[in-house]
C-alpha atoms as a PDB file:
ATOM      1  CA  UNK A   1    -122.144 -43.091 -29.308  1.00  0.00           C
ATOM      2  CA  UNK A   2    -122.651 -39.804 -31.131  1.00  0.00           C
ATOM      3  CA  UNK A   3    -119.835 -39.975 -33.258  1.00  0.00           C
ATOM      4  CA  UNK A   4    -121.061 -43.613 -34.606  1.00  0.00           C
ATOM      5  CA  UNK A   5    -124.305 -42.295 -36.277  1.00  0.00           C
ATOM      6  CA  UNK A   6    -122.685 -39.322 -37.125  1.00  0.00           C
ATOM      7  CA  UNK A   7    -120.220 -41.906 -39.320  1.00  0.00           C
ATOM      8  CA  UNK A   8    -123.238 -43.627 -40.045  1.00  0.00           C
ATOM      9  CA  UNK A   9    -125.540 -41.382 -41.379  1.00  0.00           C
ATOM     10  CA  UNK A  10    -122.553 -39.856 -43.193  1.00  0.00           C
ATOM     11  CA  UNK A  11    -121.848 -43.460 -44.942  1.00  0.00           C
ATOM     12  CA  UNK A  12    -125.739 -44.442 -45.111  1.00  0.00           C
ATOM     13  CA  UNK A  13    -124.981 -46.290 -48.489  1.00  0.00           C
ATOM     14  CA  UNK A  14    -121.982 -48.559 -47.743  1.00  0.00           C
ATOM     15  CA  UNK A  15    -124.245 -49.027 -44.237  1.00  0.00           C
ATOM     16  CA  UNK A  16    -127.109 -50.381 -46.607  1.00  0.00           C
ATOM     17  CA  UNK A  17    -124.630 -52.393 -48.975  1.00  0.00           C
ATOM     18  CA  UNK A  18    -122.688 -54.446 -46.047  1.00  0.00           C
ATOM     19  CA  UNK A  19    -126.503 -55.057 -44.506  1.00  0.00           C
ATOM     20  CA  UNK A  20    -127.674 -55.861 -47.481  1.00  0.00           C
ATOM     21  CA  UNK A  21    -124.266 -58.195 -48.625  1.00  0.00           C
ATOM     22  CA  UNK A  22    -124.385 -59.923 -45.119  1.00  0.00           C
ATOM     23  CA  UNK A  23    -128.267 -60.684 -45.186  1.00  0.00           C
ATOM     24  CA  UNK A  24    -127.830 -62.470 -48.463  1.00  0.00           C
ATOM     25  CA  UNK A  25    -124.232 -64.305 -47.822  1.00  0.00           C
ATOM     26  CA  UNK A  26    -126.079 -65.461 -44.352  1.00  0.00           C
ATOM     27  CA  UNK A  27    -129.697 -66.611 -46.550  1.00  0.00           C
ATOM     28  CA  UNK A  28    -127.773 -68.385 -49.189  1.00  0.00           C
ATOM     29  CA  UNK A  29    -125.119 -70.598 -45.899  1.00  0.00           C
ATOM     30  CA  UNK A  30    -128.627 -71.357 -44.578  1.00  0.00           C
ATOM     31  CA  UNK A  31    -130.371 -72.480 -47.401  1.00  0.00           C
ATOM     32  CA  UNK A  32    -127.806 -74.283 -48.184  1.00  0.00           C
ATOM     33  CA  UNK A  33    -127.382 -76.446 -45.140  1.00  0.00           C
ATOM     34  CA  UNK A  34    -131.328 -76.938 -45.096  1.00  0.00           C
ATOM     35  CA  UNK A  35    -131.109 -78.244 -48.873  1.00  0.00           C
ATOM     36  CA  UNK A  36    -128.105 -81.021 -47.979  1.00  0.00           C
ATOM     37  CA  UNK A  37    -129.953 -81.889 -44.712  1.00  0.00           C
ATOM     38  CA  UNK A  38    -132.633 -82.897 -46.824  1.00  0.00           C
ATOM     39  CA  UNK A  39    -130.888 -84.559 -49.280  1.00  0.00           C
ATOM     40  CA  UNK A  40    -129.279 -86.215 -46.596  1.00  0.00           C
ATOM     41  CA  UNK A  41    -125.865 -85.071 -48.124  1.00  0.00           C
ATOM     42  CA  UNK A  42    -124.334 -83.130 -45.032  1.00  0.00           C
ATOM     43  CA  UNK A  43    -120.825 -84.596 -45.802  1.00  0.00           C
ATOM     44  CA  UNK A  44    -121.493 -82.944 -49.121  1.00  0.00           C
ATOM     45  CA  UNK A  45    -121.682 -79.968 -48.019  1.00  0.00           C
ATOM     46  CA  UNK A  46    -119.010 -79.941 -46.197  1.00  0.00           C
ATOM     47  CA  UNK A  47    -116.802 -80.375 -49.139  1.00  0.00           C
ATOM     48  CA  UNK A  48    -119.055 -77.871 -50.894  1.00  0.00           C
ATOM     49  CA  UNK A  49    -118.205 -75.320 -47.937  1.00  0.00           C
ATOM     50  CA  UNK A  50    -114.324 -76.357 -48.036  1.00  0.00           C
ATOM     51  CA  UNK A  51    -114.551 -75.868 -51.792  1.00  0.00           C
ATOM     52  CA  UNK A  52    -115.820 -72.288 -51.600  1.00  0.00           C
ATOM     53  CA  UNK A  53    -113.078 -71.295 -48.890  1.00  0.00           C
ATOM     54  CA  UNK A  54    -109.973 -72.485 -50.670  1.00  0.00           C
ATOM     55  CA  UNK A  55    -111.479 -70.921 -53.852  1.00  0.00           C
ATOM     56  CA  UNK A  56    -111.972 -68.017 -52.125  1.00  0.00           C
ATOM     57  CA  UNK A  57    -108.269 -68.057 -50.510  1.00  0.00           C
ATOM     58  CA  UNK A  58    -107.225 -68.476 -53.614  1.00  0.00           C
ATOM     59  CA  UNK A  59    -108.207 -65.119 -55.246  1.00  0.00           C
ATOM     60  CA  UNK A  60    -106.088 -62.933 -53.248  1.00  0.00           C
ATOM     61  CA  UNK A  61    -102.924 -64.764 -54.976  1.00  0.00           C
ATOM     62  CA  UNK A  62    -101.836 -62.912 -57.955  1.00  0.00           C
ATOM     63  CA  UNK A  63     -99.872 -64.136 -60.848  1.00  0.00           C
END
């Protein structure tokens, strides 16, 4: 357990970046479900959510 905030203090910033990237990738899938829901557009979202992952796939292909 030592050696893990040893590595963590010695990293602090990419620590704070990943929190900080997380808290805002996890705010933005919630929001989002709570904006359909009231919309009452769930099915929507699912393509919306489908959309975003293939796109996402996508970018690691190169030309």
């Amino acid at each position: 357990m030592k050696n893990y905030f040893t590595i963590v203090r010695k990293h602090a910033g990419v620590c704070q970046f990943i929190a900080f990237f997380y808290l805002a990738m996890g705010t933005s899938k919630y929001t989002q479900i709570l904006f359909f829901q009231k919309h009452a557009a769930l099915l929507n979202y699912s393509f919306s959510y489908s959309a975003m992952a293939l796109a996402g796939s996508c970018a690691f292909f190169d030309r």
